[in-house]
PDB file of N, CA and C in Angstrom:
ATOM      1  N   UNK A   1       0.843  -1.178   0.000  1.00  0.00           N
ATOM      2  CA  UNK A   1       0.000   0.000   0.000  1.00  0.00           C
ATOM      3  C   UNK A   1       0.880   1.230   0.000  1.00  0.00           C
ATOM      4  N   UNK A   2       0.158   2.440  -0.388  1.00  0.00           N
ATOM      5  CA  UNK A   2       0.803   3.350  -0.295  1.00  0.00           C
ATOM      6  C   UNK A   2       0.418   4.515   0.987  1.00  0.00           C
ATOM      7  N   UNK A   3       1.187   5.273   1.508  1.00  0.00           N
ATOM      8  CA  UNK A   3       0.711   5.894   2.820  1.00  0.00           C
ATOM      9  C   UNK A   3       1.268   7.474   2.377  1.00  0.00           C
ATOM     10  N   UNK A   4       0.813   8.328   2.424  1.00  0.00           N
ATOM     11  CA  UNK A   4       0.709   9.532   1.433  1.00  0.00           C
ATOM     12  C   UNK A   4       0.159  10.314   3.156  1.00  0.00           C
ATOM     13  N   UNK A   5       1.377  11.330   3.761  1.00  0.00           N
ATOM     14  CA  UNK A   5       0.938  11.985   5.106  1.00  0.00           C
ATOM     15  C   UNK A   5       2.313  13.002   5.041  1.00  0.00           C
ATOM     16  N   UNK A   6       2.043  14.559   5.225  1.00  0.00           N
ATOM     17  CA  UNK A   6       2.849  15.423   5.293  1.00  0.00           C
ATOM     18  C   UNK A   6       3.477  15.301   6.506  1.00  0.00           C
ATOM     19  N   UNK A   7       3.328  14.651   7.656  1.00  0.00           N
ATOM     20  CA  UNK A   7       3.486  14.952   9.141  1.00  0.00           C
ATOM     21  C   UNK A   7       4.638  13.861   9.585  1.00  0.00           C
ATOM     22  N   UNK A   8       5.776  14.152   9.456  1.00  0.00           N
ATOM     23  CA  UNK A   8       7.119  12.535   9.670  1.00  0.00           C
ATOM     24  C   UNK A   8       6.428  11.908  10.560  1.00  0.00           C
ATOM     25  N   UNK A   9       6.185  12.860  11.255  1.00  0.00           N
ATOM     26  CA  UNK A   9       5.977  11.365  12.608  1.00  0.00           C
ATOM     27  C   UNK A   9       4.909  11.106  12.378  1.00  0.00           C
ATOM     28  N   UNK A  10       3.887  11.111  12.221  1.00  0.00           N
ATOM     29  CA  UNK A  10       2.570  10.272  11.949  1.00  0.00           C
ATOM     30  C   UNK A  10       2.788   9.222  11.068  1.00  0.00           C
ATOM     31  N   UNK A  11       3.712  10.109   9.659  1.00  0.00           N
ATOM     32  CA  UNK A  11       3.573   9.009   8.246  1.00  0.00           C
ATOM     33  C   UNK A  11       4.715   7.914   8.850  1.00  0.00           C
ATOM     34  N   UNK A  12       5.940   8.018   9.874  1.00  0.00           N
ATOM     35  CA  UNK A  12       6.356   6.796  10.092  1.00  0.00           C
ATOM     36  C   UNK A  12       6.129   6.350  11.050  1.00  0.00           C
ATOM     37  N   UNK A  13       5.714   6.645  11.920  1.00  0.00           N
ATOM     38  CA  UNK A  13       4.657   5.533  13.208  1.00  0.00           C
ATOM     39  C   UNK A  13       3.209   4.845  12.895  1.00  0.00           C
ATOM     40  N   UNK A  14       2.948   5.697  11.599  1.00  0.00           N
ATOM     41  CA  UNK A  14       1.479   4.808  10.902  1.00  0.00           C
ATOM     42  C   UNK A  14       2.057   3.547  10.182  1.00  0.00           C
ATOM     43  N   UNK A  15       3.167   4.100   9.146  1.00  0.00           N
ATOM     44  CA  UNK A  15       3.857   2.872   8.559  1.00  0.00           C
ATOM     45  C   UNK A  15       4.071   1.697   9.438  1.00  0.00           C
ATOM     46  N   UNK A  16       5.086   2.168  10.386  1.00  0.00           N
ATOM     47  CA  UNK A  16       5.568   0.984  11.024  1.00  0.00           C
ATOM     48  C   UNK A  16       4.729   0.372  11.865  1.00  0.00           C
ATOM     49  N   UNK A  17       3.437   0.897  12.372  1.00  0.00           N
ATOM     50  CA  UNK A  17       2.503  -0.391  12.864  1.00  0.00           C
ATOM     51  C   UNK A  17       1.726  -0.789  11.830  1.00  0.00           C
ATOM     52  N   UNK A  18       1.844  -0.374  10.647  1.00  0.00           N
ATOM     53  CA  UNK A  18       0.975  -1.531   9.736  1.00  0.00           C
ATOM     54  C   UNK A  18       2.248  -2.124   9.409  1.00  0.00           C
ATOM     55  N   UNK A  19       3.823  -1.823   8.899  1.00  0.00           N
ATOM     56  CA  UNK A  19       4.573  -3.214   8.729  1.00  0.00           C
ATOM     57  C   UNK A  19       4.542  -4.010   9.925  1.00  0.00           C
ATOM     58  N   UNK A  20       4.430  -3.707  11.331  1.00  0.00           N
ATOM     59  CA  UNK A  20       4.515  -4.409  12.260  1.00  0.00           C
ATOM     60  C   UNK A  20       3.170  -5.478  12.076  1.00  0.00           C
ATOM     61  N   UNK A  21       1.910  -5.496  11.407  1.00  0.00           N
ATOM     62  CA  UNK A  21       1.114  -6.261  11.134  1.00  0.00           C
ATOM     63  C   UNK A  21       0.998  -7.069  10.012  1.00  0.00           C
ATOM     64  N   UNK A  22       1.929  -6.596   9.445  1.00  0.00           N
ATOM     65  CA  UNK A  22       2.337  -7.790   8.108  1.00  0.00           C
ATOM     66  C   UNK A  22       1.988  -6.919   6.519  1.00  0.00           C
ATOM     67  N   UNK A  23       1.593  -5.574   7.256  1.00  0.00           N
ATOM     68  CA  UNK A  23       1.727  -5.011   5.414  1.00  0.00           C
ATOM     69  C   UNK A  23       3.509  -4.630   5.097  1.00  0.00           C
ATOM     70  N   UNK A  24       2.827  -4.426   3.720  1.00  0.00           N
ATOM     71  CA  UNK A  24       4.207  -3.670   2.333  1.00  0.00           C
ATOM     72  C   UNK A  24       3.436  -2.410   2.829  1.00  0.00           C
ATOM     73  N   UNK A  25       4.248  -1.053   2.966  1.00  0.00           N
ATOM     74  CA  UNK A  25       4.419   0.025   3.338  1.00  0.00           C
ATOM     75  C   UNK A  25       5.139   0.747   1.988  1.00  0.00           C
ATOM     76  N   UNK A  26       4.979   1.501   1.415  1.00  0.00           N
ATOM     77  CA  UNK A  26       5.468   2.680   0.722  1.00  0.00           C
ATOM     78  C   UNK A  26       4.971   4.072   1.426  1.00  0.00           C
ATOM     79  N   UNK A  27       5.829   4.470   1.632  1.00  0.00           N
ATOM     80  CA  UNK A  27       5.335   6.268   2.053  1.00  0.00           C
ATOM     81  C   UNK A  27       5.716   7.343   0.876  1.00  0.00           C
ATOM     82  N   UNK A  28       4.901   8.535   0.830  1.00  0.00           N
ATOM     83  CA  UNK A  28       5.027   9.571   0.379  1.00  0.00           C
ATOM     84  C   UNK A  28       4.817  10.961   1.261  1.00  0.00           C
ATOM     85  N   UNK A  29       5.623  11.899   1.121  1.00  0.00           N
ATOM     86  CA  UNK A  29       5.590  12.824   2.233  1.00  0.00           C
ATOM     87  C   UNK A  29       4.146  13.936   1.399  1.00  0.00           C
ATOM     88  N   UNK A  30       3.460  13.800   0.896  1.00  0.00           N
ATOM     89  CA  UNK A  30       3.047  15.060  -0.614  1.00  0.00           C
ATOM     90  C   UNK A  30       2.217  14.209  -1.243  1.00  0.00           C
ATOM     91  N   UNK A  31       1.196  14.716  -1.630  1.00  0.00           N
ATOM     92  CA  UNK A  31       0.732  14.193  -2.708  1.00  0.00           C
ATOM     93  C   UNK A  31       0.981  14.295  -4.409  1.00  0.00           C
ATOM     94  N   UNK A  32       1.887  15.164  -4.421  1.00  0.00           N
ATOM     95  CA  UNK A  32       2.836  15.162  -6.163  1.00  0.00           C
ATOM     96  C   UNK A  32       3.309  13.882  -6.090  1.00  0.00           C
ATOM     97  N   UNK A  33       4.120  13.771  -4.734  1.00  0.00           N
ATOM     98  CA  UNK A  33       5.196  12.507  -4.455  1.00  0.00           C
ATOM     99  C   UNK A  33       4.349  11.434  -4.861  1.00  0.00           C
ATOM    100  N   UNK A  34       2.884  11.335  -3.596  1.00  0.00           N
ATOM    101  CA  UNK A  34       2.387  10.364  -4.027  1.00  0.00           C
ATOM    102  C   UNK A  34       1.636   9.377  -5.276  1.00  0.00           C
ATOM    103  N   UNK A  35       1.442  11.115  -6.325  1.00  0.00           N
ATOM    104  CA  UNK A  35       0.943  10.718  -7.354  1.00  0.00           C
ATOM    105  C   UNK A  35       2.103   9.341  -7.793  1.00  0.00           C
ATOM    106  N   UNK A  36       2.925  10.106  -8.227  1.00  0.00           N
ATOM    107  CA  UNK A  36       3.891   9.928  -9.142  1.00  0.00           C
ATOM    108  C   UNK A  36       4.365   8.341  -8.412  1.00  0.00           C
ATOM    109  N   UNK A  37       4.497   7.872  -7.038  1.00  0.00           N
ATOM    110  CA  UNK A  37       4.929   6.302  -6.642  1.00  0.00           C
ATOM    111  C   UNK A  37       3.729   5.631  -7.061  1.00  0.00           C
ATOM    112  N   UNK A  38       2.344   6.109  -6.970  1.00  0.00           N
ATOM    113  CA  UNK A  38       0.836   5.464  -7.530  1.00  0.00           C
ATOM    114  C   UNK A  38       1.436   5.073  -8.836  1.00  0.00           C
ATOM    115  N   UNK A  39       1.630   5.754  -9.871  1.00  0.00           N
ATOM    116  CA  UNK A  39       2.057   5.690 -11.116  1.00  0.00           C
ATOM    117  C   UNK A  39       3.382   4.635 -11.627  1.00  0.00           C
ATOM    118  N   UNK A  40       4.194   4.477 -10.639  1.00  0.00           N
ATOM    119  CA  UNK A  40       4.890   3.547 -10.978  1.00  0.00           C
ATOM    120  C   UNK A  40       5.099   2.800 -10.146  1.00  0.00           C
ATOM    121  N   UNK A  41       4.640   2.593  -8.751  1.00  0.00           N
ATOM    122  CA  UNK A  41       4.430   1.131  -8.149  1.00  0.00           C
ATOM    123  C   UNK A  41       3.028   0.719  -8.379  1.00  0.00           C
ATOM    124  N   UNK A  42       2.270   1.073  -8.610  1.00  0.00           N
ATOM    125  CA  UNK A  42       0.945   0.298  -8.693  1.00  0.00           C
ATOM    126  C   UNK A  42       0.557  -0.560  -7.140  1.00  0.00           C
ATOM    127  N   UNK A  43       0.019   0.282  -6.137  1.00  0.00           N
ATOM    128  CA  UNK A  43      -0.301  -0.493  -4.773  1.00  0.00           C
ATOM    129  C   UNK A  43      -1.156  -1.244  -4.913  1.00  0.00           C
ATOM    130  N   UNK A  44      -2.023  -1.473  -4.160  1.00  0.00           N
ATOM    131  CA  UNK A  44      -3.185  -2.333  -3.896  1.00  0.00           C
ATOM    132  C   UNK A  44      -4.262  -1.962  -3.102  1.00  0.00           C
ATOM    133  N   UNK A  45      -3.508  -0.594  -2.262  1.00  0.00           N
ATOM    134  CA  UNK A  45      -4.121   0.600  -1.116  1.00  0.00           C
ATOM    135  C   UNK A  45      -3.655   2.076  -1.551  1.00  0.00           C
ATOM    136  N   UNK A  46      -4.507   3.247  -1.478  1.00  0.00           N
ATOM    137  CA  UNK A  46      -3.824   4.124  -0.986  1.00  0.00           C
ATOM    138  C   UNK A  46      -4.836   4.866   0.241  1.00  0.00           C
ATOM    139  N   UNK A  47      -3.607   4.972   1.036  1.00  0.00           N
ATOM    140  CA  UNK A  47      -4.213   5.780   2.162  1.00  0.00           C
ATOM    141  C   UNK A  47      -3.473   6.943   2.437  1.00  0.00           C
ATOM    142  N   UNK A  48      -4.248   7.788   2.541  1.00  0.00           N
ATOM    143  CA  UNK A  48      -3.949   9.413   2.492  1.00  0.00           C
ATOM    144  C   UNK A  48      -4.353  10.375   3.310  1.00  0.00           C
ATOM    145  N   UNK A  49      -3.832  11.482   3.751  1.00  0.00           N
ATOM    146  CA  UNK A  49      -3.978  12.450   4.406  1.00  0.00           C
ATOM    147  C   UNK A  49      -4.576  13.662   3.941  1.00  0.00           C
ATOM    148  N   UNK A  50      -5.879  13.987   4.658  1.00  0.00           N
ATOM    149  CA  UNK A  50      -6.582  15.411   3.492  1.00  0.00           C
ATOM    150  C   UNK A  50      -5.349  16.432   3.660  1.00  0.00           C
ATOM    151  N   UNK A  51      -4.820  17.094   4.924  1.00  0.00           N
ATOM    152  CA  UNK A  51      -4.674  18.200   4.762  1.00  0.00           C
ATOM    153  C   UNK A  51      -2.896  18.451   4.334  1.00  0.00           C
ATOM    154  N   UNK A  52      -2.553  18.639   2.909  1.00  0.00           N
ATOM    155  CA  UNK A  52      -1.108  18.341   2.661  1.00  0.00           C
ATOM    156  C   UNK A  52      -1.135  19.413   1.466  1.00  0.00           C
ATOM    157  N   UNK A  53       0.300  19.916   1.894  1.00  0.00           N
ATOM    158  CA  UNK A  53       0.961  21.286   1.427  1.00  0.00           C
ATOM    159  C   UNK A  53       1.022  20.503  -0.756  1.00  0.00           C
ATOM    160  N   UNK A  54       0.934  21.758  -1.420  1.00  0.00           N
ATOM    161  CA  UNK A  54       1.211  21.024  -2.867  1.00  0.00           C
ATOM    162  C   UNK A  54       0.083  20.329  -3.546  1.00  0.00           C
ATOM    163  N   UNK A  55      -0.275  19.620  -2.815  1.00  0.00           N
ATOM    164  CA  UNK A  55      -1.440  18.841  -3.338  1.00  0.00           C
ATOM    165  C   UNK A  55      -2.272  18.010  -2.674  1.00  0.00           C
ATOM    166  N   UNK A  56      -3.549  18.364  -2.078  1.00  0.00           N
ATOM    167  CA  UNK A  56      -4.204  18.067  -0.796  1.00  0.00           C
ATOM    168  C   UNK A  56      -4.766  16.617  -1.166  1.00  0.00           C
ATOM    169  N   UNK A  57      -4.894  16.200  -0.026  1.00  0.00           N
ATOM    170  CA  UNK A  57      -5.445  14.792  -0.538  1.00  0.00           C
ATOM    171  C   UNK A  57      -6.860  14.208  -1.794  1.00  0.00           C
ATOM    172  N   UNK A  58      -7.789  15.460  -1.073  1.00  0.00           N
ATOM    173  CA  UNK A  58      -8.943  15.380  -2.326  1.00  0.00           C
ATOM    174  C   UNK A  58      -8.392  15.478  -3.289  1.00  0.00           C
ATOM    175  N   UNK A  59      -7.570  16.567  -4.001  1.00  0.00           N
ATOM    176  CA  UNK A  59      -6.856  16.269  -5.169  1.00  0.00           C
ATOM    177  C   UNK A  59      -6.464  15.372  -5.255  1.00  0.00           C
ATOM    178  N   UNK A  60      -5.628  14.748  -4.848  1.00  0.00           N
ATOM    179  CA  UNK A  60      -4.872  13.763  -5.179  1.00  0.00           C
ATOM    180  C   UNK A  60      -5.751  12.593  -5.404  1.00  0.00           C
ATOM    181  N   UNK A  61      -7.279  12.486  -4.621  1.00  0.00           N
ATOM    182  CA  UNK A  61      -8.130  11.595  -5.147  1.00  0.00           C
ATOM    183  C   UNK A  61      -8.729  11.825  -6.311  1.00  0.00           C
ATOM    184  N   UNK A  62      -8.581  13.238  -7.259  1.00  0.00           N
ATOM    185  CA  UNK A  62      -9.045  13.209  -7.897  1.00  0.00           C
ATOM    186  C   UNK A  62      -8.377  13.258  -9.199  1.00  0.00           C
ATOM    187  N   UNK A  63      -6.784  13.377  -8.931  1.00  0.00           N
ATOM    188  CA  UNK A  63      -6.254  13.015  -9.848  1.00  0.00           C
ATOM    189  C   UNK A  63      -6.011  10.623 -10.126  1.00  0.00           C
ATOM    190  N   UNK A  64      -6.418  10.530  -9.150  1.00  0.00           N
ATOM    191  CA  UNK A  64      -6.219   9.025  -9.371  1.00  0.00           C
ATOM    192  C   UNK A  64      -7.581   8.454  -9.508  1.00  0.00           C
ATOM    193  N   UNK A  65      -8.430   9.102  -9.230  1.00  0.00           N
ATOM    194  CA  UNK A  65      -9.750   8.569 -10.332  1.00  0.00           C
ATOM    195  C   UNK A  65      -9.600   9.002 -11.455  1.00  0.00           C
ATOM    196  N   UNK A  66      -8.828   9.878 -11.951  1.00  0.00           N
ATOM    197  CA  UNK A  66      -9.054  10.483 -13.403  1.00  0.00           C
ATOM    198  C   UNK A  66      -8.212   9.706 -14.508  1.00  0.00           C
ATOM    199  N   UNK A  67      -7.001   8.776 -13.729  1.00  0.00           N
ATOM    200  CA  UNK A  67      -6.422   8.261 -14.429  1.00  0.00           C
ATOM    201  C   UNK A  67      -6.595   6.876 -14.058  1.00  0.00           C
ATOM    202  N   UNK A  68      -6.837   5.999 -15.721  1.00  0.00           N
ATOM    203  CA  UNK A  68      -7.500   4.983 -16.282  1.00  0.00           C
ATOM    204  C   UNK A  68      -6.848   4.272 -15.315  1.00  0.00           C
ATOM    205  N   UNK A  69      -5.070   3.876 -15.696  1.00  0.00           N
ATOM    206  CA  UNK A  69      -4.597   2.770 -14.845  1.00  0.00           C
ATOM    207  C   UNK A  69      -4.990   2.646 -13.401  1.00  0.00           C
ATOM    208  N   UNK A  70      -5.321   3.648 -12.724  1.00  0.00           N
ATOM    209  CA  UNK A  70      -5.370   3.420 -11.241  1.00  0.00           C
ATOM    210  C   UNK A  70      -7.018   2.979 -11.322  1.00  0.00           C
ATOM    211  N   UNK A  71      -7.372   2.770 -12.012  1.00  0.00           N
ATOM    212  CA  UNK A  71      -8.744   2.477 -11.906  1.00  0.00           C
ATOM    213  C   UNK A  71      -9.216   1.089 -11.231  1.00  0.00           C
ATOM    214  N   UNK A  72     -10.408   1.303  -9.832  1.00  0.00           N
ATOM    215  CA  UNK A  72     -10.100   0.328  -9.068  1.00  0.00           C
ATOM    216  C   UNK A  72      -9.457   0.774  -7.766  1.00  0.00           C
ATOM    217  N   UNK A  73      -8.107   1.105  -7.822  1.00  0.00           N
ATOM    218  CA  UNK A  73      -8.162   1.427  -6.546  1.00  0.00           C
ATOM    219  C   UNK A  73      -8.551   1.755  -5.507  1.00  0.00           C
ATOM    220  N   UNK A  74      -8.606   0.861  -4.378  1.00  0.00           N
ATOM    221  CA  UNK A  74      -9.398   1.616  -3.252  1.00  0.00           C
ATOM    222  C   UNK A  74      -7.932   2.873  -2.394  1.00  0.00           C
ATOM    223  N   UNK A  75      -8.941   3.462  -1.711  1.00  0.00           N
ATOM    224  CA  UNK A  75      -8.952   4.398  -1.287  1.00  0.00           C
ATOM    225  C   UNK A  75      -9.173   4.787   0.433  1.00  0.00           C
ATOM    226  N   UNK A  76      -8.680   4.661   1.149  1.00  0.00           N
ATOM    227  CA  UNK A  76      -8.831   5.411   2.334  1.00  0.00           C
ATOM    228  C   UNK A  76      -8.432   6.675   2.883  1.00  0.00           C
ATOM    229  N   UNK A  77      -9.125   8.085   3.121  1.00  0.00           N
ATOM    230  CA  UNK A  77      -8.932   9.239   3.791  1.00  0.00           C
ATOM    231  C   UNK A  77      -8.364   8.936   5.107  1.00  0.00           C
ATOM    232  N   UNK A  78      -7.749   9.787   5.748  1.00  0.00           N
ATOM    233  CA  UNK A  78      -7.662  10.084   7.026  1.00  0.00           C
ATOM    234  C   UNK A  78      -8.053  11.674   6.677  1.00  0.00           C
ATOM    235  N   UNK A  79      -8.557  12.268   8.244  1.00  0.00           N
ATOM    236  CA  UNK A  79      -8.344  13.624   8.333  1.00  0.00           C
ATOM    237  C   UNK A  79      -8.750  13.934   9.575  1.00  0.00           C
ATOM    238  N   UNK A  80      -8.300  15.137  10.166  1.00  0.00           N
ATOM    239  CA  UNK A  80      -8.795  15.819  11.233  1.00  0.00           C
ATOM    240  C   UNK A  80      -9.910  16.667  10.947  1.00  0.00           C
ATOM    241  N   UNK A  81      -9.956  17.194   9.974  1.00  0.00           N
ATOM    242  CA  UNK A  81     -11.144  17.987   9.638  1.00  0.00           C
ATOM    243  C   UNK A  81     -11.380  17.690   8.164  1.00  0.00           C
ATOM    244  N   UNK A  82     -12.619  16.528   7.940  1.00  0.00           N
ATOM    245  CA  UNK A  82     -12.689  16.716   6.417  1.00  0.00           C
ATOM    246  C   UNK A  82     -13.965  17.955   6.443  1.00  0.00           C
ATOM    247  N   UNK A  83     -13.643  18.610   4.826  1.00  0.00           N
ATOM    248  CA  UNK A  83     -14.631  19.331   5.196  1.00  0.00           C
ATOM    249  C   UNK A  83     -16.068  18.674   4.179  1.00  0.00           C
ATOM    250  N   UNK A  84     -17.209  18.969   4.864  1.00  0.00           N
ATOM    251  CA  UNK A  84     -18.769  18.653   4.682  1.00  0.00           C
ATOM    252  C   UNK A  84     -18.793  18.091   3.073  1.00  0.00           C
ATOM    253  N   UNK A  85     -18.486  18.371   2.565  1.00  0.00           N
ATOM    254  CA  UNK A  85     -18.664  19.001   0.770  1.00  0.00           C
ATOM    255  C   UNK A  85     -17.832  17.861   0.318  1.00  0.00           C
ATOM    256  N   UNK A  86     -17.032  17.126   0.572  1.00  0.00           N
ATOM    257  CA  UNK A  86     -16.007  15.906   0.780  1.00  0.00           C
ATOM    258  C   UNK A  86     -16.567  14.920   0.800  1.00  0.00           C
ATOM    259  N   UNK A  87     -17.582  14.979   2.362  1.00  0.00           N
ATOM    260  CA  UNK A  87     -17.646  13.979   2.916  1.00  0.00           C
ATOM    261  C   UNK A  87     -19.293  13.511   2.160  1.00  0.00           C
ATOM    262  N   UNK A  88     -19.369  14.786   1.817  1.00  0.00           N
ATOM    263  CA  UNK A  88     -20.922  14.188   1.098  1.00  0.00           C
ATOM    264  C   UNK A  88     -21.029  13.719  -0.156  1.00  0.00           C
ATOM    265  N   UNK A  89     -19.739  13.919  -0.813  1.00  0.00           N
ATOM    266  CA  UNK A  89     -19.179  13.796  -2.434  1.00  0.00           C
ATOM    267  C   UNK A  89     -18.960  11.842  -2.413  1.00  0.00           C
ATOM    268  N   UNK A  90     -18.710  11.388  -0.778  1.00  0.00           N
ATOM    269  CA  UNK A  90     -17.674  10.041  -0.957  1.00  0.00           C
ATOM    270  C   UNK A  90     -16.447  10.082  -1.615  1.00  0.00           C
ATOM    271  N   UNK A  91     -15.751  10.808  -1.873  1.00  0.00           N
ATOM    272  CA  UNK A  91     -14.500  10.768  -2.542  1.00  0.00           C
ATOM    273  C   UNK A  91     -13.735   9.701  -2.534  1.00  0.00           C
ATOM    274  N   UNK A  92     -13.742   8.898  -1.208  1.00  0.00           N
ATOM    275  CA  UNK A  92     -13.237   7.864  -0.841  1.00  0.00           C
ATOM    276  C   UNK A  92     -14.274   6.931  -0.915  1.00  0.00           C
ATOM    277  N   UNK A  93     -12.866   5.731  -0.696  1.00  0.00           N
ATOM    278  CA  UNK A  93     -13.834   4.181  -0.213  1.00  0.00           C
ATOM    279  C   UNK A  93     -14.078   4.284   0.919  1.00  0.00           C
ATOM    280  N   UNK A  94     -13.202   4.564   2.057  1.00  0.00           N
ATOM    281  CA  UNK A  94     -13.391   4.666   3.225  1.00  0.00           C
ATOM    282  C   UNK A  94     -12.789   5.987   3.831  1.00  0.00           C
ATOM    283  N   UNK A  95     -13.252   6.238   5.402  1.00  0.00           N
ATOM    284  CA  UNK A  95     -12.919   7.667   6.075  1.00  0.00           C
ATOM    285  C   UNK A  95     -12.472   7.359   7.306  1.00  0.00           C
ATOM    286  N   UNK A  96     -11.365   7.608   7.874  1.00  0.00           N
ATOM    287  CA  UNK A  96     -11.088   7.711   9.174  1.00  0.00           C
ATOM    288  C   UNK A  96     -10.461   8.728   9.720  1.00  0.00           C
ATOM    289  N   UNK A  97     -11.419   9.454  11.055  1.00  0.00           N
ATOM    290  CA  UNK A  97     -10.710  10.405  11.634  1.00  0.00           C
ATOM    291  C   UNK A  97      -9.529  10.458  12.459  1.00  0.00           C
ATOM    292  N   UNK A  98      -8.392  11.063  12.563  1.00  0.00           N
ATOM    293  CA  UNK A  98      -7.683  11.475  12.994  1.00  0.00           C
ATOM    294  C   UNK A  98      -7.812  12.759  14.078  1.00  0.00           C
ATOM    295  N   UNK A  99      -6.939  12.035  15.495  1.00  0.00           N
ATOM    296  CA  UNK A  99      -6.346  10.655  15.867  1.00  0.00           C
ATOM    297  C   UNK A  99      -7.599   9.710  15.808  1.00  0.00           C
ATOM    298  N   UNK A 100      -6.629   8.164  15.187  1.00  0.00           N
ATOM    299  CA  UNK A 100      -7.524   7.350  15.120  1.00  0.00           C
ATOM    300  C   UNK A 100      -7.016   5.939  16.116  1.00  0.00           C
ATOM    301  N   UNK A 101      -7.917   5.322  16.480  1.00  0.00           N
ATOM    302  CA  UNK A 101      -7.475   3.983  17.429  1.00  0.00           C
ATOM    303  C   UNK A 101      -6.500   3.455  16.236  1.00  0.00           C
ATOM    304  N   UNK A 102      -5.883   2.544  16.334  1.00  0.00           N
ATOM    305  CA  UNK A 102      -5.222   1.854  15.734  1.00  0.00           C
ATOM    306  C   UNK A 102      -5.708   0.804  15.189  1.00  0.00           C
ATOM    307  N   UNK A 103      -6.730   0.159  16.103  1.00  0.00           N
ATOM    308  CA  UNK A 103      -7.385  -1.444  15.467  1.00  0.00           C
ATOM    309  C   UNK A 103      -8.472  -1.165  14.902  1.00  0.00           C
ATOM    310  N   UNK A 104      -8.658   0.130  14.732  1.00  0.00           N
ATOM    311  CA  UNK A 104     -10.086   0.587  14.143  1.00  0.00           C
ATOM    312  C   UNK A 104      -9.444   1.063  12.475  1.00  0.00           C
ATOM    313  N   UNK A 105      -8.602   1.293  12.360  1.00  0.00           N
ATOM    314  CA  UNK A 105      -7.957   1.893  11.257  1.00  0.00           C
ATOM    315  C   UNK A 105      -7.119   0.844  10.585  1.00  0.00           C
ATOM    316  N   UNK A 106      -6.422  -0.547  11.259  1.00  0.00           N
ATOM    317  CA  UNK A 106      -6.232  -1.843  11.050  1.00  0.00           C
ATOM    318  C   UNK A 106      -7.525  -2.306  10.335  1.00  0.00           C
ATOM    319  N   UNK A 107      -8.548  -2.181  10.891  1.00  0.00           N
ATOM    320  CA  UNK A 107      -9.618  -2.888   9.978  1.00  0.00           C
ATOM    321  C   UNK A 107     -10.087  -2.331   9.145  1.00  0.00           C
ATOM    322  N   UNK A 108     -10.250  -0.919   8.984  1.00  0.00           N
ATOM    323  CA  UNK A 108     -10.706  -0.498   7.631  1.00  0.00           C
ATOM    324  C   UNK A 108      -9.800  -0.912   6.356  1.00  0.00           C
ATOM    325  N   UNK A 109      -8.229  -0.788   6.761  1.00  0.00           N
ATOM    326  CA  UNK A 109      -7.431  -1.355   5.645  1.00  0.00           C
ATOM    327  C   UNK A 109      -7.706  -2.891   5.491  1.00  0.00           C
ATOM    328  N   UNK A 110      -7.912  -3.399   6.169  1.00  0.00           N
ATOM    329  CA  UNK A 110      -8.043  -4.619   5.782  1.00  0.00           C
ATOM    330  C   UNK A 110      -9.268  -5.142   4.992  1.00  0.00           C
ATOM    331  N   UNK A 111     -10.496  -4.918   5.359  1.00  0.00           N
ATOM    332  CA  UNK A 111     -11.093  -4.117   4.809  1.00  0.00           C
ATOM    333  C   UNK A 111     -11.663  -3.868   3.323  1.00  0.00           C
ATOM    334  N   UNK A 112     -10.826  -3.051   3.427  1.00  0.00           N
ATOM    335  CA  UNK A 112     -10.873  -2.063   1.673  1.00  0.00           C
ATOM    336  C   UNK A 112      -9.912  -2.868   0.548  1.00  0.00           C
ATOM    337  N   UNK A 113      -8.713  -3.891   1.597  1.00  0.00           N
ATOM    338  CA  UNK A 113      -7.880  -5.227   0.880  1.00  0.00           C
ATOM    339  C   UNK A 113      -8.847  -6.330   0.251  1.00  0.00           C
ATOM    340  N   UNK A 114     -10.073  -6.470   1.378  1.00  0.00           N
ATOM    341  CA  UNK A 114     -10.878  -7.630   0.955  1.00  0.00           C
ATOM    342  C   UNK A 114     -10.275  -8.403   1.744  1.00  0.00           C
ATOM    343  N   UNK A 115     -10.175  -8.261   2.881  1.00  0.00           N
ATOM    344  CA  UNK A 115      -9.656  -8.911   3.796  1.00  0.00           C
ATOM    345  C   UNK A 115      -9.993  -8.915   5.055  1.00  0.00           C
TER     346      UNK A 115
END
């Protein structure tokens, strides 16, 4: 999966308890960044952060629905504040607020894996 979060310490203490549960982890600090690893690793997840400098996460969902290959991908938000207009659109497959429990956010990825 891919993990797309402006914040170091969140994006590597989120990583490392999902590798600590048995996922593949790719991070992106940005969503340019993240476009562009979507584009040539091809995940199986992306989970993302709304609020990010460059290219906010809704963008970034809306540049990876727009393009064919990623088509399919699921999708999980995080955010502290999504705003209304977002959340009523579904942009995502799934939504979790931030801070989030851990085994609650374990299962949505798993989840959205089919798993």
């Amino acid at each position: 999966m891919l993990l797309v979060e402006d914040e170091p310490g969140t994006l590597n203490t989120t990583a490392m308890l999902l590798e600590m549960s048995g996922f593949r982890v790719s991070k992106a600090p940005n969503g340019r960044r993240g476009l562009d690893m979507l584009l040539s690793e091809r995940p199986d997840l992306l989970v993302t952060d709304y609020m990010m400098p460059h290219m906010d996460g809704l963008q970034l969902i809306a540049a990876v629905r727009a393009e064919p290959t990623l088509e399919g991908l699921p999708i999980l938000l995080m955010s502290a504040a999504l705003p209304a207009e977002a959340a009523r659109q579904q942009v995502a497959d799934g939504f979790i607020s931030k801070p989030f429990d851990y085994d609650e956010f374990e299962r949505r990825v798993r989840a959205l894996l089919g798993g």
